[in-house]
C-alpha atoms as a PDB file:
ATOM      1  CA  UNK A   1       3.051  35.203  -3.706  1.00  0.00           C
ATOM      2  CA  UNK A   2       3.799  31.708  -2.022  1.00  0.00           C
ATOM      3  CA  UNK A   3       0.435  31.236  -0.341  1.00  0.00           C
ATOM      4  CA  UNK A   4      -2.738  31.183  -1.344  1.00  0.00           C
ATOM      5  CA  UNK A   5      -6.153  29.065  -0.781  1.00  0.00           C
ATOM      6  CA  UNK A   6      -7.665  27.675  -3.791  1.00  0.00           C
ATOM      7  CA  UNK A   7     -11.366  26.360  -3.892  1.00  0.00           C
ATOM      8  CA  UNK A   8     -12.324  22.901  -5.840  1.00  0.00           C
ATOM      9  CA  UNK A   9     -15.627  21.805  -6.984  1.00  0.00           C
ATOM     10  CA  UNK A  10     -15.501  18.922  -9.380  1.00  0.00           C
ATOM     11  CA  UNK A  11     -17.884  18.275 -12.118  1.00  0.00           C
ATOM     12  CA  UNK A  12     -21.221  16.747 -11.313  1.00  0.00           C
ATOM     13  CA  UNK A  13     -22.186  13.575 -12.933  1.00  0.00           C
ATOM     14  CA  UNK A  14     -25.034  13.750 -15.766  1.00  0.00           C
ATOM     15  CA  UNK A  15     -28.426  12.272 -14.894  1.00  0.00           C
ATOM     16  CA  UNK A  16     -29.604   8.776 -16.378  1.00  0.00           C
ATOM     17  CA  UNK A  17     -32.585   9.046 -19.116  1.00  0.00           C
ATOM     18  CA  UNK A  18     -35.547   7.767 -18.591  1.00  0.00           C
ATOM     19  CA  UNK A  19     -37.405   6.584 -22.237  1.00  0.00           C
ATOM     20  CA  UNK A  20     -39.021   3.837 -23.897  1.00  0.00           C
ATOM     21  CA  UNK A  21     -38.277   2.936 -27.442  1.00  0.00           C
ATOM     22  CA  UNK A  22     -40.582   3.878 -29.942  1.00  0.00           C
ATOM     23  CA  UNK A  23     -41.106   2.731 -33.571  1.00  0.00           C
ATOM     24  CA  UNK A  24     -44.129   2.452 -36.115  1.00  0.00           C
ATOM     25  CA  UNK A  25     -44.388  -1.219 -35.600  1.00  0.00           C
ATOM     26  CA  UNK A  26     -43.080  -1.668 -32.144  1.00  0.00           C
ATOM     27  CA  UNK A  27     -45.288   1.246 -30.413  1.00  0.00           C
ATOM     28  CA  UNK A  28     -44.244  -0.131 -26.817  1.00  0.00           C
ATOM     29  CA  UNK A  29     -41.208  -0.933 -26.931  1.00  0.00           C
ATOM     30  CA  UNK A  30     -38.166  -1.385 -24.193  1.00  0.00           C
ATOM     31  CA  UNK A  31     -36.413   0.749 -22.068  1.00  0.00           C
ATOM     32  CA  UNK A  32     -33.860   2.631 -23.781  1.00  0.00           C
ATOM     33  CA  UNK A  33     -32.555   5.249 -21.763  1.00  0.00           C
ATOM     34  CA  UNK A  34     -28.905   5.612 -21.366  1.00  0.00           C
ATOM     35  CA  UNK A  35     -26.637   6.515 -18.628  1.00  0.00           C
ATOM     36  CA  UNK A  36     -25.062  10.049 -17.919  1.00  0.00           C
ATOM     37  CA  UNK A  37     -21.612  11.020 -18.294  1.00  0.00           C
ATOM     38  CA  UNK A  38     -19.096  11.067 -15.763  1.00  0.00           C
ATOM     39  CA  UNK A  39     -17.741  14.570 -14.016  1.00  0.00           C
ATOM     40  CA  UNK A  40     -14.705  16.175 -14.945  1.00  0.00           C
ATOM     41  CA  UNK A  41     -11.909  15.838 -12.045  1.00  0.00           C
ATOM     42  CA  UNK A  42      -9.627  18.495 -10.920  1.00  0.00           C
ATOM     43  CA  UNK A  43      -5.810  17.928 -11.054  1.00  0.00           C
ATOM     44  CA  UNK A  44      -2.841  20.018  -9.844  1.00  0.00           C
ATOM     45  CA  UNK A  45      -0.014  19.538 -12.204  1.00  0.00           C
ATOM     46  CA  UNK A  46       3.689  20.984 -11.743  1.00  0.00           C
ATOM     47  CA  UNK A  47       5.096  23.164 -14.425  1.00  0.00           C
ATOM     48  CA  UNK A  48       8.480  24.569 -13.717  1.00  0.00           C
ATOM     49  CA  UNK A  49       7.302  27.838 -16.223  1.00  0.00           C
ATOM     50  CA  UNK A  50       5.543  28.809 -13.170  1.00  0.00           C
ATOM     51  CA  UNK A  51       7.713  30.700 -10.088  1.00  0.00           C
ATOM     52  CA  UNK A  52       4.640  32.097  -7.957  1.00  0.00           C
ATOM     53  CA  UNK A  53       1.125  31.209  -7.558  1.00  0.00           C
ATOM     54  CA  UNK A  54      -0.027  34.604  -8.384  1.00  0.00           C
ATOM     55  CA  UNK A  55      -2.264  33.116 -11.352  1.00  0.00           C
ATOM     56  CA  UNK A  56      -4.426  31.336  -8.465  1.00  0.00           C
ATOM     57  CA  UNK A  57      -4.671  34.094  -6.384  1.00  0.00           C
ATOM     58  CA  UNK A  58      -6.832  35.765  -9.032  1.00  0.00           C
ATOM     59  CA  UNK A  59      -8.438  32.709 -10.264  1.00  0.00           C
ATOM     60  CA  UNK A  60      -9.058  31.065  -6.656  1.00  0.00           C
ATOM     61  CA  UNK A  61     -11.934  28.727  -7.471  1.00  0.00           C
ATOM     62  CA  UNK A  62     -11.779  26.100  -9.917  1.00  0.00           C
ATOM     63  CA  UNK A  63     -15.044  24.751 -11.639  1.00  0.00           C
ATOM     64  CA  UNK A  64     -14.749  21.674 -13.865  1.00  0.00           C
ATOM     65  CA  UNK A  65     -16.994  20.490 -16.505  1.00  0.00           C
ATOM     66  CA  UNK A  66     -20.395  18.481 -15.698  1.00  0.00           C
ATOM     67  CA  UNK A  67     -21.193  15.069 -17.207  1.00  0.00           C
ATOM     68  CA  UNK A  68     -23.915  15.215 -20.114  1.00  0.00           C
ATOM     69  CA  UNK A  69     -27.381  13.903 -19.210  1.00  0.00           C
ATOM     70  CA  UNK A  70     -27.920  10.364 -20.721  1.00  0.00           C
ATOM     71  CA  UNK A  71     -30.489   9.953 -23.813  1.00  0.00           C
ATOM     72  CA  UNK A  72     -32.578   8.046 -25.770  1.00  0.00           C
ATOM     73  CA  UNK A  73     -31.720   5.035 -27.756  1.00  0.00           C
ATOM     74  CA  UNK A  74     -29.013   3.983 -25.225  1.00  0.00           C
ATOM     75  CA  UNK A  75     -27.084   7.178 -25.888  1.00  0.00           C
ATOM     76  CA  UNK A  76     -24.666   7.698 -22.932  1.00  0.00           C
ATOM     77  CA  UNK A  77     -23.712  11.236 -21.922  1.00  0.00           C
ATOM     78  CA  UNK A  78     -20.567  12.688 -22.557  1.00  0.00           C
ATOM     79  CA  UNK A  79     -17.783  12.309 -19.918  1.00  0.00           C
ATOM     80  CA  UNK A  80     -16.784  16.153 -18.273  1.00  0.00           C
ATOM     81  CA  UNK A  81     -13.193  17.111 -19.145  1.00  0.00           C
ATOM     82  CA  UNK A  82     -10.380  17.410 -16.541  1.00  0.00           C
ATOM     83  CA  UNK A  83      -9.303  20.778 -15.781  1.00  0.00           C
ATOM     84  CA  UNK A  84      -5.671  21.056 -14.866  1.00  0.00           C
ATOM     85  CA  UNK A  85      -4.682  23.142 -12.874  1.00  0.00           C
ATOM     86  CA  UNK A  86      -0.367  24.321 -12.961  1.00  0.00           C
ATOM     87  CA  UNK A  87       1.478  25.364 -10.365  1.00  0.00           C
ATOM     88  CA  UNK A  88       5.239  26.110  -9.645  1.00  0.00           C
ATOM     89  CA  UNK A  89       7.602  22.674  -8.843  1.00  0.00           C
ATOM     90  CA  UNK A  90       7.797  23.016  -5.041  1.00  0.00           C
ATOM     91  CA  UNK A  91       4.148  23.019  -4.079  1.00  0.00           C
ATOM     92  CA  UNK A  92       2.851  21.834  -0.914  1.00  0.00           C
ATOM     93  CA  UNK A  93      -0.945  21.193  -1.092  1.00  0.00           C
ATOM     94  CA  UNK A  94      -3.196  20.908   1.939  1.00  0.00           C
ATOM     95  CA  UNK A  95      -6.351  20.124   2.270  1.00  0.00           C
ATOM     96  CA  UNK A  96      -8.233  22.472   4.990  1.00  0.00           C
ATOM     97  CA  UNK A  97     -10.814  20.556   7.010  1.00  0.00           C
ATOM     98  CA  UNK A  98     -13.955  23.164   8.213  1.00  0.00           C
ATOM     99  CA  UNK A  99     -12.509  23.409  11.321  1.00  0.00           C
ATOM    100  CA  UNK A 100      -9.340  25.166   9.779  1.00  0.00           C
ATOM    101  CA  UNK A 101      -6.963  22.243  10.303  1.00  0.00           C
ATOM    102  CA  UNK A 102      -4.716  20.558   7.277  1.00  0.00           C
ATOM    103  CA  UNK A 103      -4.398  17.314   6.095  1.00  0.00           C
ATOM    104  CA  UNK A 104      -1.193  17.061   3.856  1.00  0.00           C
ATOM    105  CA  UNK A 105      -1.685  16.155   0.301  1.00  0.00           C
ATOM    106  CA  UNK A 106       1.424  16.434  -1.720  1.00  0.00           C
ATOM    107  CA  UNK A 107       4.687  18.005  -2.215  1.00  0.00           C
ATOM    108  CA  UNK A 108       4.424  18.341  -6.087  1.00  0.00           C
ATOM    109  CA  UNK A 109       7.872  17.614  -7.548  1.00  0.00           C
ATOM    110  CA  UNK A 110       7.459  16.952 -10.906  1.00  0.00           C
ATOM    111  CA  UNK A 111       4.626  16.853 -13.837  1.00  0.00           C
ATOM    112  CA  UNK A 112       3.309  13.912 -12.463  1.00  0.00           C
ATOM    113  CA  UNK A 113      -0.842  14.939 -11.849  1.00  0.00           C
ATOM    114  CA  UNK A 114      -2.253  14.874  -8.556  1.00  0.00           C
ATOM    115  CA  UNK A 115      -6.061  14.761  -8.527  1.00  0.00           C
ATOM    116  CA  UNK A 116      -7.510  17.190  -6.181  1.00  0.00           C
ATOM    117  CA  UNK A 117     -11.596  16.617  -7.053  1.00  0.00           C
ATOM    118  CA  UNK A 118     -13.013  13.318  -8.388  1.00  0.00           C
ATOM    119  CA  UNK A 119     -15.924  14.279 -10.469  1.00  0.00           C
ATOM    120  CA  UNK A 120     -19.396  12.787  -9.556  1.00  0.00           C
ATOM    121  CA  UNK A 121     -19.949   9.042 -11.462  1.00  0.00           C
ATOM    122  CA  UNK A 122     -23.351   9.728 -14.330  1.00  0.00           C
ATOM    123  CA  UNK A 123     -26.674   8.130 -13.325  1.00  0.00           C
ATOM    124  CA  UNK A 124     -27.847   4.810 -14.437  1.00  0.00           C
ATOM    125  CA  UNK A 125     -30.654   5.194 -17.312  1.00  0.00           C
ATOM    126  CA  UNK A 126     -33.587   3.188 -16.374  1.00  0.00           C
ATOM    127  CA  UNK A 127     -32.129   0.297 -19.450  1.00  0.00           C
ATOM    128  CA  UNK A 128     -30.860  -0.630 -16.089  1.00  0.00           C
ATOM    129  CA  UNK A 129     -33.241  -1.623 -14.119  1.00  0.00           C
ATOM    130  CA  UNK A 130     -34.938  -3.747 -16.474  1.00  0.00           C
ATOM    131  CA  UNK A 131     -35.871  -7.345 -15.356  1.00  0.00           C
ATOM    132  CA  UNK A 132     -38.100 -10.407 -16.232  1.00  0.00           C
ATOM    133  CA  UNK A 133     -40.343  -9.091 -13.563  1.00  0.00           C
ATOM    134  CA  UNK A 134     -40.387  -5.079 -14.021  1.00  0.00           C
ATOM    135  CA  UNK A 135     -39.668  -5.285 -17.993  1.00  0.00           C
ATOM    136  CA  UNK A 136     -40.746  -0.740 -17.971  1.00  0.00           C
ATOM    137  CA  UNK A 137     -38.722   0.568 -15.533  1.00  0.00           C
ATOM    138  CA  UNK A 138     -39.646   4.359 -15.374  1.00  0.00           C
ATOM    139  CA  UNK A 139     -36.435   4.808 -12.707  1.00  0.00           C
ATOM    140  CA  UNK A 140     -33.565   6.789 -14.026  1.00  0.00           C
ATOM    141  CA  UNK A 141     -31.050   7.822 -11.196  1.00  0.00           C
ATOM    142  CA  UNK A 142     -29.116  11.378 -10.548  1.00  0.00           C
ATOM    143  CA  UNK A 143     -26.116  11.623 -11.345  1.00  0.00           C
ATOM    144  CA  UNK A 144     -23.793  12.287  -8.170  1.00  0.00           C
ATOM    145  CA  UNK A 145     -22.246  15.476  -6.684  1.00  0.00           C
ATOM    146  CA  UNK A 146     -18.507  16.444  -7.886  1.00  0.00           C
ATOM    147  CA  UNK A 147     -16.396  16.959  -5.008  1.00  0.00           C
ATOM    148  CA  UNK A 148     -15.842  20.005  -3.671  1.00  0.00           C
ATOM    149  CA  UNK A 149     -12.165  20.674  -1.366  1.00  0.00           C
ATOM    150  CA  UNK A 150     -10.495  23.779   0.131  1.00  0.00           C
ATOM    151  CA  UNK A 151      -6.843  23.750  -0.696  1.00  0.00           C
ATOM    152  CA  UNK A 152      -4.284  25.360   1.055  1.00  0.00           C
ATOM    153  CA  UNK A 153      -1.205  25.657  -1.097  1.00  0.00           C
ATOM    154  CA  UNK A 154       2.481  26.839  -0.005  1.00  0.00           C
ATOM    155  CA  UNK A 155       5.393  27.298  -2.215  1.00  0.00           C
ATOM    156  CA  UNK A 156       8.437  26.241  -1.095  1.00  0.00           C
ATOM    157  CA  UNK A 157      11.463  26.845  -4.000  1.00  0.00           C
ATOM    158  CA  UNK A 158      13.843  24.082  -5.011  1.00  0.00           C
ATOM    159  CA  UNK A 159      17.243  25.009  -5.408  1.00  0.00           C
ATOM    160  CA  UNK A 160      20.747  23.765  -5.428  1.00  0.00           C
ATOM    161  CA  UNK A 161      22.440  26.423  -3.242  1.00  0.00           C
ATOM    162  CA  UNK A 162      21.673  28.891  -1.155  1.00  0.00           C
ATOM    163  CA  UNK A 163      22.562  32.311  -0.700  1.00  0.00           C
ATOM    164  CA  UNK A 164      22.540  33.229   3.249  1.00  0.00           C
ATOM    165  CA  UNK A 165      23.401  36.800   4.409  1.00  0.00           C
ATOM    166  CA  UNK A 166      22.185  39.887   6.039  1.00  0.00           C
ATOM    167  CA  UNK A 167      20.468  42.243   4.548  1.00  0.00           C
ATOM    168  CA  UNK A 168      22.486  44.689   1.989  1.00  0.00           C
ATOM    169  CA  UNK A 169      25.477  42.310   2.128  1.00  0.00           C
ATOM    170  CA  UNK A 170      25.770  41.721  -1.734  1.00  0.00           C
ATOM    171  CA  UNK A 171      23.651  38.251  -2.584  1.00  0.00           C
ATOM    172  CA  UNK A 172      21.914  40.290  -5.436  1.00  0.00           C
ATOM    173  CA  UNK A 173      25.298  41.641  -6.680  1.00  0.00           C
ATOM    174  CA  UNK A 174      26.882  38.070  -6.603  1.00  0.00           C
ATOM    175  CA  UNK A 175      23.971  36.162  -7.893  1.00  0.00           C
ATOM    176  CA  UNK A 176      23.784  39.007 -10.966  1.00  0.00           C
ATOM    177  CA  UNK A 177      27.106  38.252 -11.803  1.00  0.00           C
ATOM    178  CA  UNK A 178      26.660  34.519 -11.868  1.00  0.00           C
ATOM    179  CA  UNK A 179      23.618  34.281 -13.398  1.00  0.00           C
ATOM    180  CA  UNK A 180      21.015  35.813 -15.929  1.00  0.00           C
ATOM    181  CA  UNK A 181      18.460  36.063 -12.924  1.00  0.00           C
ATOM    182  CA  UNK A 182      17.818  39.944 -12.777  1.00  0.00           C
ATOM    183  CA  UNK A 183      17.718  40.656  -8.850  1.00  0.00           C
ATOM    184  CA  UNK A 184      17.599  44.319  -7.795  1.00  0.00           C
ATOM    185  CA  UNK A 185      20.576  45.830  -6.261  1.00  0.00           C
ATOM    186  CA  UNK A 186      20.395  48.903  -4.522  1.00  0.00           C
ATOM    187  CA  UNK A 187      22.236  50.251  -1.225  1.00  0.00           C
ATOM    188  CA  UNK A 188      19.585  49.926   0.985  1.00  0.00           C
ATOM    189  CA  UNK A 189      18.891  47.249   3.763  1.00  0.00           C
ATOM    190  CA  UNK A 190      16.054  44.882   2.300  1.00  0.00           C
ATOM    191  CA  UNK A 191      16.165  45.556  -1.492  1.00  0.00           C
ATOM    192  CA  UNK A 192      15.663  42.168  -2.015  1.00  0.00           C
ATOM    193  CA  UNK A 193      11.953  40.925  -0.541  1.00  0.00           C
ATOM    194  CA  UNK A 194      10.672  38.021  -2.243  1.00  0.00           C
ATOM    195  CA  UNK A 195      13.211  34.688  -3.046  1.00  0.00           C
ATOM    196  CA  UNK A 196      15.382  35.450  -6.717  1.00  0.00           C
ATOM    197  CA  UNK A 197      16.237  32.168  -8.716  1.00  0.00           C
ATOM    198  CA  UNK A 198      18.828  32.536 -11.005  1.00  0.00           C
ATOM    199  CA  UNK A 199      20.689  29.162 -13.337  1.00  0.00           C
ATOM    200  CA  UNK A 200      24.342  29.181 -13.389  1.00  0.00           C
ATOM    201  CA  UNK A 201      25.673  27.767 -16.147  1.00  0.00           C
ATOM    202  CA  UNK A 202      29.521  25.752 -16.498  1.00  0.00           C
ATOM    203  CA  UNK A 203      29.532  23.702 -19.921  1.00  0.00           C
ATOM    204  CA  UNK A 204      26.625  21.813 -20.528  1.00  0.00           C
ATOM    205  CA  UNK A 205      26.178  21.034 -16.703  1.00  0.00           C
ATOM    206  CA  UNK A 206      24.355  23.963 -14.220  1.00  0.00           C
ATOM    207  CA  UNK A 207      23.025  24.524 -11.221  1.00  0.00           C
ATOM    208  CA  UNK A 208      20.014  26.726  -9.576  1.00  0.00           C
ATOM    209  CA  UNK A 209      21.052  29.086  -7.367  1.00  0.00           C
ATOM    210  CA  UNK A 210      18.267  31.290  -4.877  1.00  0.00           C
ATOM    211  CA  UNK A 211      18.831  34.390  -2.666  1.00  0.00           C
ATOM    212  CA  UNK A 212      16.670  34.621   0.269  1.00  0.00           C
ATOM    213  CA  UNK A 213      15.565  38.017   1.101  1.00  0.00           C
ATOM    214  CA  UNK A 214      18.310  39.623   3.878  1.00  0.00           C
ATOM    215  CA  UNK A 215      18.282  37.926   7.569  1.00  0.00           C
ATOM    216  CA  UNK A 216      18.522  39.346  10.834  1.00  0.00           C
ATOM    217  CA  UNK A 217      18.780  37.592  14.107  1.00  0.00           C
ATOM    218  CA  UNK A 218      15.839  36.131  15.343  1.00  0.00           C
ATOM    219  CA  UNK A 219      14.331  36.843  11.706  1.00  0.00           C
ATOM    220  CA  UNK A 220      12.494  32.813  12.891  1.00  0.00           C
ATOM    221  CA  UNK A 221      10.514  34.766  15.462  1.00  0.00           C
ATOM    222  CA  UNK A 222       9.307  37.344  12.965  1.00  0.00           C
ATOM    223  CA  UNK A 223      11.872  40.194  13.261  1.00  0.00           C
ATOM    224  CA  UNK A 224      12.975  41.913   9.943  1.00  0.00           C
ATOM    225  CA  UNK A 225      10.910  40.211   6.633  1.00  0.00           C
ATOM    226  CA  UNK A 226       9.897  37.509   8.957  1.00  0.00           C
ATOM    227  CA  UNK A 227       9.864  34.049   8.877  1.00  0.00           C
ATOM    228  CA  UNK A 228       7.509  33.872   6.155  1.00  0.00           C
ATOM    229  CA  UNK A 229      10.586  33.772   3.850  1.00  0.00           C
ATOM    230  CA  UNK A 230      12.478  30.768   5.980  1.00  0.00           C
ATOM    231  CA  UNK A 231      10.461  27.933   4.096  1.00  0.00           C
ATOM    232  CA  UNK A 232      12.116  28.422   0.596  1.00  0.00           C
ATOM    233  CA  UNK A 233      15.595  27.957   2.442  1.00  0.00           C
ATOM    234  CA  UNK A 234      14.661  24.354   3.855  1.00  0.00           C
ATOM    235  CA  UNK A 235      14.983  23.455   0.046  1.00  0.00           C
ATOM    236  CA  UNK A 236      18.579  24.437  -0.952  1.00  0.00           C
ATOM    237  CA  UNK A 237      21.385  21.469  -1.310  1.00  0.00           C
ATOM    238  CA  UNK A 238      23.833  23.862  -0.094  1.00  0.00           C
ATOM    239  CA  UNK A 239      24.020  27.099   1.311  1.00  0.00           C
ATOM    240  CA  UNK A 240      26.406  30.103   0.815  1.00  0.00           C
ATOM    241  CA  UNK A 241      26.598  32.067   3.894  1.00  0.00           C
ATOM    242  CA  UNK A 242      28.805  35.991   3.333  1.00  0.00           C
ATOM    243  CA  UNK A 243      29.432  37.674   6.532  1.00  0.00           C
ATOM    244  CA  UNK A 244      30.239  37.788   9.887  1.00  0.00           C
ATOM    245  CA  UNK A 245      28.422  34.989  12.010  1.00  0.00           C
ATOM    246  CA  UNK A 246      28.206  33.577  15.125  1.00  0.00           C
ATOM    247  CA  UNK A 247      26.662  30.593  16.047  1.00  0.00           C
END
């Protein structure tokens, strides 16, 4: 799985409180109401634990926490919390427009968090608007929307080197051997038909290696598995090619 849309709607912001203080000696007192908390925002955050993006396939919408509603005696409501949201190192996010067209986000690297949804600010309690000439303001305001995006988001794996052949030629034998990475070997044309990383380790130094799924001329244009499979090898460092080729 190294597509997949994923919906964002941010947390909306808590409305402001509208109140007047109130004590036994003081039976009209100020304005006391306090603001509302802020929304929680949505980030995307790489984790290299993850090698698909089969966990957002299932879980394709993400809702984040609202902001509390403000209350009385200045009492400010409490903030949302972020929701965080992992995917594999190698992530290109998009953002899809109505229309269907993408604007490019990010190419997610690293652990570094990339917000996707800014939650909606809280509402101003009507403490606010106080002023020598309106000293009861009875305005509170709304607290605004969360954001809400449409994500597009395509894995593309980071390796080191590259293993280019055609199909049944022996990349799941060789990266096997060379490797812990547990690709399926069989002697059939296509066993392999979804990118295998496997580490290979020398002393304390290594290096990632990734078999791409068996090519066939004109594999660019759709023919055998497709070009679907072509963006994981515009990663590699290096690439091992076994076989006979012509260019």
């Amino acid at each position: 799985i190294d597509t997949v849309r994923l919906n964002i709607k941010s947390g909306n912001g808590g409305n402001g409180c509208a109140s007047f203080l109130r004590e036994k000696y003081r039976p009209k007192g100020g304005p006391n109401g306090g603001d509302g908390g802020d929304g929680g925002n949505a980030y995307l955050v790489g984790d290299a634990s993850y090698n698909t993006l089969l966990h957002i396939k299932f879980n394709s919408t993400v809702y984040c926490d609202p902001g509390g509603h403000g209350k009385g005696k200045n009492r400010r409501g409490s903030n949302g919390d972020d929701t965080l949201v992992p995917v594999p190192i190698g992530t290109v996010v998009w953002r899809m427009d109505k229309d269907g067209t993408r604007e490019l986000l990010a190419d997610i690297r690293d652990d570094t968090p990339l917000l996707v949804g800014r939650g909606g600010k809280g509402g101003w309690g009507n403490a606010r608007f106080a002023t020598p000439t309106n000293q009861v303001p009875v305005l509170a305001e709304r607290g605004e929307r969360g954001e809400a995006a449409v994500l597009f988001l395509e894995l593309k794996l980071l390796a080191d080197v590259g293993l280019l052949a055609r199909p049944n030629a022996g990349k799941s034998t060789l990266i096997s051997r060379c490797s812990a990475a547990k690709a399926r070997v069989a002697d059939y044309p296509f066993t392999t038909v979804e990118p295998v990383l496997g580490v290979v380790r020398s002393g304390k130094s290594g290096f990632v290696m990734m078999e791409i799924p068996g090519l066939l001329e004109g594999a660019h244009k759709g023919v055998g598995l497709g070009h679907q499979f072509l963006r994981h090898a515009e990663r590699a460092r290096l690439y091992v090619a076994s076989g006979r080729w012509t260019c």
